[in-house]
Structure formats: structure tokens, C-alpha cells
PDB file of N, CA and C in Angstrom:
ATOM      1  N   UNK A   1     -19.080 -95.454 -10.642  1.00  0.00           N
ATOM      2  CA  UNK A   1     -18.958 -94.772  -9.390  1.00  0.00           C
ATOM      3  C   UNK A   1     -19.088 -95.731  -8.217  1.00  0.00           C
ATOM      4  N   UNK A   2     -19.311 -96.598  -8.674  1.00  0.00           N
ATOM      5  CA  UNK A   2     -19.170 -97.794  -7.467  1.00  0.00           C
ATOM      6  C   UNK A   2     -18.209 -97.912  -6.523  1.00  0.00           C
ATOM      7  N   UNK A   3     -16.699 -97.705  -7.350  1.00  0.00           N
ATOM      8  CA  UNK A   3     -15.547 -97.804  -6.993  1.00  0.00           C
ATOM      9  C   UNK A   3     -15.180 -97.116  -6.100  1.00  0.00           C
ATOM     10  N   UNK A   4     -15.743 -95.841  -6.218  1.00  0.00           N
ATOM     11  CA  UNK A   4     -15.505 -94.871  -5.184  1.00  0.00           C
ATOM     12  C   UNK A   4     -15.065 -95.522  -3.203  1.00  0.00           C
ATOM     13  N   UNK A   5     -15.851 -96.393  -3.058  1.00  0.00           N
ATOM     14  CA  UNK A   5     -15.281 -96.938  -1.260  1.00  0.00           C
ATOM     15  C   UNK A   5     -14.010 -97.568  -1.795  1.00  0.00           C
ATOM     16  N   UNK A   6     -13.435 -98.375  -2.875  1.00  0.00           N
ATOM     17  CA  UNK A   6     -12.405 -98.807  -2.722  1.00  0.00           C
ATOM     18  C   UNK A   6     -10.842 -97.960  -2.452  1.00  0.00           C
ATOM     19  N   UNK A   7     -11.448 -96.528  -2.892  1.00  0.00           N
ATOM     20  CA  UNK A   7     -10.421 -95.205  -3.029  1.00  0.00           C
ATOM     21  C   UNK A   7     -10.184 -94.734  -1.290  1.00  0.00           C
ATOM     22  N   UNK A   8      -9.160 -94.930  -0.836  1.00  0.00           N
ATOM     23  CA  UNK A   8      -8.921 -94.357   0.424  1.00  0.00           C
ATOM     24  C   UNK A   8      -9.147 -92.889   0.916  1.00  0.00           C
ATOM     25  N   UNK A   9      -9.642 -92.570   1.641  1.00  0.00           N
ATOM     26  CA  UNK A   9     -10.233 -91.340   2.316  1.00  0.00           C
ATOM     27  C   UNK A   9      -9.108 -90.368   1.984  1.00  0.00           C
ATOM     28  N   UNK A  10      -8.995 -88.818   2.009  1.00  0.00           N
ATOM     29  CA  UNK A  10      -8.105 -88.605   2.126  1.00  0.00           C
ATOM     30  C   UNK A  10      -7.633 -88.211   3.295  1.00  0.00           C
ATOM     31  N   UNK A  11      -8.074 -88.455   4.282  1.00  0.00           N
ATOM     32  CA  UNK A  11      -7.793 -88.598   6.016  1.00  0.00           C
ATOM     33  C   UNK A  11      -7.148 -89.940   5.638  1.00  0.00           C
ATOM     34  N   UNK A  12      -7.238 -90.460   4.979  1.00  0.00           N
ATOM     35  CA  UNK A  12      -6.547 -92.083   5.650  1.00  0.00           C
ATOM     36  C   UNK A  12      -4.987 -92.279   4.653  1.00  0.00           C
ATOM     37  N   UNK A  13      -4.814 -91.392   3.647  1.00  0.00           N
ATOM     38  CA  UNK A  13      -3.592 -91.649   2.906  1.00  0.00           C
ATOM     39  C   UNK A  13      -2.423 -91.135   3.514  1.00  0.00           C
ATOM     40  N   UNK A  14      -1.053 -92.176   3.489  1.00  0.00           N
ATOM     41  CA  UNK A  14      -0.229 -92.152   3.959  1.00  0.00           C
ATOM     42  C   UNK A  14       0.838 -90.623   3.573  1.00  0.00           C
ATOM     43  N   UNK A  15       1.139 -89.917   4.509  1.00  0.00           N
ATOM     44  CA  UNK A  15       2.200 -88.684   4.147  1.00  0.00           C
ATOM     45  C   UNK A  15       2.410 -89.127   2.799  1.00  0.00           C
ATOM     46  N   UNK A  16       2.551 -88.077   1.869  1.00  0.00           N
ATOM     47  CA  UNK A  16       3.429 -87.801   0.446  1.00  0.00           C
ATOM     48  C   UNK A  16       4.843 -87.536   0.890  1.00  0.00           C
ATOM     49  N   UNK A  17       5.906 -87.733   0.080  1.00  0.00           N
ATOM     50  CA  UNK A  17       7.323 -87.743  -0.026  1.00  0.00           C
ATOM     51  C   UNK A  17       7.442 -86.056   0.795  1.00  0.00           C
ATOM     52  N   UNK A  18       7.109 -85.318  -0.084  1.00  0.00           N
ATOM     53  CA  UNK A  18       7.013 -83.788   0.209  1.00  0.00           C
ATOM     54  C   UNK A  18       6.749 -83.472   1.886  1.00  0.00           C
ATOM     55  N   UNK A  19       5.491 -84.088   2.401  1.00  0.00           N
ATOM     56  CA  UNK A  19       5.196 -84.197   3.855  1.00  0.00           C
ATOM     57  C   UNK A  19       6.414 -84.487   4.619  1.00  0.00           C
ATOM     58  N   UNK A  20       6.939 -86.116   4.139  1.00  0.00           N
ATOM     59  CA  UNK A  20       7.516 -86.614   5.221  1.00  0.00           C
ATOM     60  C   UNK A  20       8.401 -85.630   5.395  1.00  0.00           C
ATOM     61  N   UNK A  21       9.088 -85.526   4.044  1.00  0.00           N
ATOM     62  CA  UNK A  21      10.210 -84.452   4.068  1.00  0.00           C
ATOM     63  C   UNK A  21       9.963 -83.154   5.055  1.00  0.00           C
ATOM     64  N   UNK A  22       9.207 -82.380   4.905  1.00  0.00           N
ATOM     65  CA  UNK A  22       8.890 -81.671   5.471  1.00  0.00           C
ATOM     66  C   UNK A  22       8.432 -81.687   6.609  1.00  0.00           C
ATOM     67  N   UNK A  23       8.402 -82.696   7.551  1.00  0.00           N
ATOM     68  CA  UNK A  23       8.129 -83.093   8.442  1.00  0.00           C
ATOM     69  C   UNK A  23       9.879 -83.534   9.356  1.00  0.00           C
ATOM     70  N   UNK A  24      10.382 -83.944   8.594  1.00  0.00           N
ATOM     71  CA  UNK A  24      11.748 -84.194   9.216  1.00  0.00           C
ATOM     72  C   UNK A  24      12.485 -83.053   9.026  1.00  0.00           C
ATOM     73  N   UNK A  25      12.177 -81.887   8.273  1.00  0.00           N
ATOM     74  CA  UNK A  25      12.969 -80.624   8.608  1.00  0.00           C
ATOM     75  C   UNK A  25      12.253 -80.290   9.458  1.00  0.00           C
ATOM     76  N   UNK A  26      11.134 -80.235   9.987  1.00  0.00           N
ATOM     77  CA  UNK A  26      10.181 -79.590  11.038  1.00  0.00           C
ATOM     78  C   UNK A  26      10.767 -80.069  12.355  1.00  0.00           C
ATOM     79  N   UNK A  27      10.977 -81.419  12.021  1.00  0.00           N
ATOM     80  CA  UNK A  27      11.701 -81.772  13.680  1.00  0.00           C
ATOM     81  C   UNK A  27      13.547 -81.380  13.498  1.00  0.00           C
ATOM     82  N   UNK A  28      14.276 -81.649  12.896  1.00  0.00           N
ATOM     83  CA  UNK A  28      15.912 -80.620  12.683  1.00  0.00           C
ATOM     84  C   UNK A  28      15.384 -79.566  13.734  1.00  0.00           C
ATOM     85  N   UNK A  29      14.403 -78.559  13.568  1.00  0.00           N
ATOM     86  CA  UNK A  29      14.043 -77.168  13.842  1.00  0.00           C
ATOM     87  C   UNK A  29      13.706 -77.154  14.924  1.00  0.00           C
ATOM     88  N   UNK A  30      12.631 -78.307  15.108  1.00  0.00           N
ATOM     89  CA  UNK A  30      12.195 -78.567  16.410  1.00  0.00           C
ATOM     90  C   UNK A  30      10.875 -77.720  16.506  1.00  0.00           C
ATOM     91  N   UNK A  31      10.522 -77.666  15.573  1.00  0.00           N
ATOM     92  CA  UNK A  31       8.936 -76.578  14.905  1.00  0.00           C
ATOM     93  C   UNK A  31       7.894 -77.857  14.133  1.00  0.00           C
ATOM     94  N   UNK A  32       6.449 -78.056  14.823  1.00  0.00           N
ATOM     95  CA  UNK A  32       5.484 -78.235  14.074  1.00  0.00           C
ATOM     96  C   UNK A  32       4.356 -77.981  14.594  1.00  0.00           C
ATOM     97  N   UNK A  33       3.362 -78.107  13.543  1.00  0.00           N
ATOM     98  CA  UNK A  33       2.134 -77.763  13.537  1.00  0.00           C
ATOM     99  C   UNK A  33       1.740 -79.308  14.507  1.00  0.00           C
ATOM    100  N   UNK A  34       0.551 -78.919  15.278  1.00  0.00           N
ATOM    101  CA  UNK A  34       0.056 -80.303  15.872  1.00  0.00           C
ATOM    102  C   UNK A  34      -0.803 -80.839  14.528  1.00  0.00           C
ATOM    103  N   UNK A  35      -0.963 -80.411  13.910  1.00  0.00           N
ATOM    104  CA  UNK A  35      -1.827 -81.432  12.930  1.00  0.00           C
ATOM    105  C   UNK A  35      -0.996 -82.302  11.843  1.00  0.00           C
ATOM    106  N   UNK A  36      -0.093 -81.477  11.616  1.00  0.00           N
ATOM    107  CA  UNK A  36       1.069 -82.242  10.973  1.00  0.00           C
ATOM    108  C   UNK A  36       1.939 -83.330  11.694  1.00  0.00           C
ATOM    109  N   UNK A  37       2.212 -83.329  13.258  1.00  0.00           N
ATOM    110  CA  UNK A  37       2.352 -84.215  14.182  1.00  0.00           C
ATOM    111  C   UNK A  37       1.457 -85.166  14.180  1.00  0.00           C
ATOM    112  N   UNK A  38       0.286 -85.086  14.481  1.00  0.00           N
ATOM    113  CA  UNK A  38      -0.921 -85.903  14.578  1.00  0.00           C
ATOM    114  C   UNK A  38      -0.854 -87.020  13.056  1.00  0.00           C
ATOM    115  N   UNK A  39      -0.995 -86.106  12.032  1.00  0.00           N
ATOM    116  CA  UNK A  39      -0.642 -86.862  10.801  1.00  0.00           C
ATOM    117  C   UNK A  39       0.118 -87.979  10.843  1.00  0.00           C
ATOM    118  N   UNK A  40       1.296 -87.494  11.209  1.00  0.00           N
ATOM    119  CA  UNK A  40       2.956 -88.223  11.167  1.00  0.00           C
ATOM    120  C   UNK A  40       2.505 -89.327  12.030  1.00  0.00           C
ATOM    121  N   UNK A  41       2.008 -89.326  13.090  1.00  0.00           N
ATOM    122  CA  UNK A  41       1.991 -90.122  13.809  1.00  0.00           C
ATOM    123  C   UNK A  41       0.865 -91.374  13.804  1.00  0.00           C
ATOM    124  N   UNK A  42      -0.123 -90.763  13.237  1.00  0.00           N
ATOM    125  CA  UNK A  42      -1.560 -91.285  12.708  1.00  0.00           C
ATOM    126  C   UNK A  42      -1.094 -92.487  11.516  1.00  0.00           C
ATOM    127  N   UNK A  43      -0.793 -92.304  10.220  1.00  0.00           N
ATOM    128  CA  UNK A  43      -0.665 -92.800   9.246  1.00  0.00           C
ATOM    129  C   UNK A  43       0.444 -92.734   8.539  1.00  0.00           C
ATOM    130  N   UNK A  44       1.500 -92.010   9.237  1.00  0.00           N
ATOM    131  CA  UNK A  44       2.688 -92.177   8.755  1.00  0.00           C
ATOM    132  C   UNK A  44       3.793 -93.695   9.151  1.00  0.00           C
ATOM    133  N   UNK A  45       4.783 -94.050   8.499  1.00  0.00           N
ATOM    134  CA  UNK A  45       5.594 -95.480   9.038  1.00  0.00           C
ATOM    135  C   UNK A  45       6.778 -94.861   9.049  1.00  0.00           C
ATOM    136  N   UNK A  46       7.026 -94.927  10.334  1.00  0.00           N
ATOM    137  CA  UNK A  46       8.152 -94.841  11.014  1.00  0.00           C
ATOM    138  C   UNK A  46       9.447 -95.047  10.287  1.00  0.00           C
ATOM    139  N   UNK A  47       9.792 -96.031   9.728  1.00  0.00           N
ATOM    140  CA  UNK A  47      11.141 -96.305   8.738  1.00  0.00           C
ATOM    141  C   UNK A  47      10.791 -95.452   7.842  1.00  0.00           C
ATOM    142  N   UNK A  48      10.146 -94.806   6.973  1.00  0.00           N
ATOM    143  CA  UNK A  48       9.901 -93.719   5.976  1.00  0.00           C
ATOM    144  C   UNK A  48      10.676 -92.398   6.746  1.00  0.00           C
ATOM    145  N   UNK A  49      10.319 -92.123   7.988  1.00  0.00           N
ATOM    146  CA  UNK A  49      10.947 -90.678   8.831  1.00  0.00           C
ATOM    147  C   UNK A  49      12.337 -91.393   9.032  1.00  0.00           C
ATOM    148  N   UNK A  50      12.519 -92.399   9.319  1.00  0.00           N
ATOM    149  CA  UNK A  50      13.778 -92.402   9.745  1.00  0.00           C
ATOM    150  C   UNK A  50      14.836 -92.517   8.475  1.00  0.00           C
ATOM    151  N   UNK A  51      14.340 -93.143   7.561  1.00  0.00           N
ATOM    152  CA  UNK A  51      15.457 -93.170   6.512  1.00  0.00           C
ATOM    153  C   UNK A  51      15.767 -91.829   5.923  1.00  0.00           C
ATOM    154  N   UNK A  52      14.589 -91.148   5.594  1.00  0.00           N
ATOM    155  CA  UNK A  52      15.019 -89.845   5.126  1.00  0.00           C
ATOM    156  C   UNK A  52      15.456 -88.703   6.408  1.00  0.00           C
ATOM    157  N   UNK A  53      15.456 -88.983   7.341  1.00  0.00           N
ATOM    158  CA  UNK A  53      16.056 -88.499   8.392  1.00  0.00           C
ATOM    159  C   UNK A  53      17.757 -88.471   8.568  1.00  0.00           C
ATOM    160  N   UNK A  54      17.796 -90.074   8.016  1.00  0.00           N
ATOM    161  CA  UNK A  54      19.312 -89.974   8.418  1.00  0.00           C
ATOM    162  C   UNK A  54      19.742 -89.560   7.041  1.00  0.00           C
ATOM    163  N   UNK A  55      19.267 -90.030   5.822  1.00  0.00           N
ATOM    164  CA  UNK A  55      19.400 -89.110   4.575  1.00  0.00           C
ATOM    165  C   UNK A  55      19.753 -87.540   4.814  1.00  0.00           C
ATOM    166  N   UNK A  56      19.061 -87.079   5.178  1.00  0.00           N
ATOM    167  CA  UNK A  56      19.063 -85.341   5.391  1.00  0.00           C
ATOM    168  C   UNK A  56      20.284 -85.269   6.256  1.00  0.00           C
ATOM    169  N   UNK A  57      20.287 -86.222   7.730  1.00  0.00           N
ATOM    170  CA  UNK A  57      21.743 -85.542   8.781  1.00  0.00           C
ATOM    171  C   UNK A  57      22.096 -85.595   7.470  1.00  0.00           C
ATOM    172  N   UNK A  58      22.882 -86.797   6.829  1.00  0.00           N
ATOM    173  CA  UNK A  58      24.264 -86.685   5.969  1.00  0.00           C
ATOM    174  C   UNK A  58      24.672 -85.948   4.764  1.00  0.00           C
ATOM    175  N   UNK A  59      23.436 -85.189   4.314  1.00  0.00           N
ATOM    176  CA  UNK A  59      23.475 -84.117   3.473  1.00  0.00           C
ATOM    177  C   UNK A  59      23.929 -83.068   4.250  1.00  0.00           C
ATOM    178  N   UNK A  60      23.479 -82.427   5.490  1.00  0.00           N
ATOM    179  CA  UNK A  60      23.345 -81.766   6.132  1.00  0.00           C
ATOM    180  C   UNK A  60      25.091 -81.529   6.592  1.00  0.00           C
ATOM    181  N   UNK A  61      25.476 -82.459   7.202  1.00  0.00           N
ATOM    182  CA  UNK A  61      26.545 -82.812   7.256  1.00  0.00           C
ATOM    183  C   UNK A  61      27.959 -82.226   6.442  1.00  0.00           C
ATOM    184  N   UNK A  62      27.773 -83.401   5.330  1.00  0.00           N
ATOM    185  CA  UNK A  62      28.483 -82.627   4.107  1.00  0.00           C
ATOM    186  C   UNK A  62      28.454 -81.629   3.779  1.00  0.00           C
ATOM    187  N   UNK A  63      27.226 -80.916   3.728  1.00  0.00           N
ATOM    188  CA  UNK A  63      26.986 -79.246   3.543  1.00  0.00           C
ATOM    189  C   UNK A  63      27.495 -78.510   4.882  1.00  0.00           C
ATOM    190  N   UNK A  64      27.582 -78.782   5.924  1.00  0.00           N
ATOM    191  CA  UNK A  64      28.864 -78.529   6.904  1.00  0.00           C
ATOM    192  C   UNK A  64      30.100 -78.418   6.393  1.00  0.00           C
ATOM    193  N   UNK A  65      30.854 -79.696   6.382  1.00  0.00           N
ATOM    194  CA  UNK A  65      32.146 -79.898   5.970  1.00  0.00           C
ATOM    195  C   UNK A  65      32.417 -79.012   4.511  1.00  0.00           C
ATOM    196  N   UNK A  66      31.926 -79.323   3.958  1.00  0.00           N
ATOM    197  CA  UNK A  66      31.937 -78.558   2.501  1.00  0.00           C
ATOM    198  C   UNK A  66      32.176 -77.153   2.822  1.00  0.00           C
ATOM    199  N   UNK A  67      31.361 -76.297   3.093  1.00  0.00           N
ATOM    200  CA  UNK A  67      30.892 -74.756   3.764  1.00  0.00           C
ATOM    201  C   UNK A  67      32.443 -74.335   4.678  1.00  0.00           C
ATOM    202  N   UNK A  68      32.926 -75.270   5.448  1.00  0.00           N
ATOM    203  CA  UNK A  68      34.406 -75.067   6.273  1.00  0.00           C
ATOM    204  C   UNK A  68      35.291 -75.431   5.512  1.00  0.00           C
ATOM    205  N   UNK A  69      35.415 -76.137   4.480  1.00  0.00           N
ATOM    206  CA  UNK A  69      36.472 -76.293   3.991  1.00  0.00           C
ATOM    207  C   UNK A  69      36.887 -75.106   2.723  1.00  0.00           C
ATOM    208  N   UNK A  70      35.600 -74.753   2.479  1.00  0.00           N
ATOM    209  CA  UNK A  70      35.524 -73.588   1.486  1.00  0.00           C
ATOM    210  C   UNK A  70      35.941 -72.140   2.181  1.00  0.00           C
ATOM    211  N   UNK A  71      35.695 -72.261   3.492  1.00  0.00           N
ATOM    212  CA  UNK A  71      35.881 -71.168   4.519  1.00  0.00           C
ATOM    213  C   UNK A  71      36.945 -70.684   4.725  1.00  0.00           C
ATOM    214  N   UNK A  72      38.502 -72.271   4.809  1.00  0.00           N
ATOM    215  CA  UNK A  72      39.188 -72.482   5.157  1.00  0.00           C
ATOM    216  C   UNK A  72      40.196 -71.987   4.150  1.00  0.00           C
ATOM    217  N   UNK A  73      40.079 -72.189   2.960  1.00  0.00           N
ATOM    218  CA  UNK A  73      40.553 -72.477   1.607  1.00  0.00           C
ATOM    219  C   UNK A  73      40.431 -70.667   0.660  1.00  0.00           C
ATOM    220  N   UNK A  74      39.615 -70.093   1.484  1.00  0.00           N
ATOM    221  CA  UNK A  74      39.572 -68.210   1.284  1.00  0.00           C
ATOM    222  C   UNK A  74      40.220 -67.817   2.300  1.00  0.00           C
ATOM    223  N   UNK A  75      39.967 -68.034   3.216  1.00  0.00           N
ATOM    224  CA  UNK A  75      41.339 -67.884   4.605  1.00  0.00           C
ATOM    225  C   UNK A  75      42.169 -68.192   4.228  1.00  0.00           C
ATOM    226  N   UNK A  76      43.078 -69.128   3.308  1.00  0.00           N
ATOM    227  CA  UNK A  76      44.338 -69.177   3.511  1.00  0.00           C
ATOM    228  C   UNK A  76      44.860 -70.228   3.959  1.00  0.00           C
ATOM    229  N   UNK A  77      44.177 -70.902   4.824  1.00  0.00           N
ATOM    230  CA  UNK A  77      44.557 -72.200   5.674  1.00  0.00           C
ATOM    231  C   UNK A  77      44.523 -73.599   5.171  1.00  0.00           C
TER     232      UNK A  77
END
């Protein structure tokens, strides 16, 4: 049990995948909790939000284009 100080707080561990994620649909929406802000901003790294950020536009995206072309294609057009 010694080991125990070498184990990071869990105030001090960096967002989980799930967070960030959920944190970059929170801003898409333009909806968050201040503690989840505070988080993000506290102990989160910046290139982590941004890569899966631009990850998501371009899913997001495609699931656009996709959705109109399927639209387009029952229309007739």
C-alpha cells in the first residue's frame, strides 16, 4: 500500500476517450455542464479535442452527403 501516492488522484486523470468524445459533441451542440468544461480545460490536451473534433466534422459530414444523396435517389433525381 505504499504505492498508493504514486497512483494519480482521480481529480488529476486526464479525460477518458468517452469524455473527450462527449465533450466535443457537447460543443457541435453548444451544451455543457461547467464541470465538464472546467475538466476539459483543467487536464484535458488540446490536440486530443481537436483531432477527434475534426474526426467527428468529417463523419458528420459524410453522414450529410450520404442522407442527400439517399434523399435524392427516392426522389427520383
Amino acid at each position: 500500500m505504499a504505492e498508493e501516492s504514486d497512483k494519480p488522484l482521480k481529480d488529476e486523470r486526464p479525460p477518458t476517450l468517452w469524455q473527450t468524445a462527449f465533450s466535443v459533441l457537447a460543443a457541435f451542440f453548444g451544451v455543457q455542464s461547467r464541470s465538464n468544461r472546467e475538466r476539459d480545460f483543467s487536464r484535458g490536451k488540446a490536440s486530443h479535442f481537436i483531432i477527434l473534433g475534426l474526426v467527428m466534422t468529417v463523419v458528420f459530414i459524410a453522414i450529410v452527403v450520404l442522407a442527400v444523396k439517399f434523399a435524392l435517389r427516392q426522389a427520383g433525381v
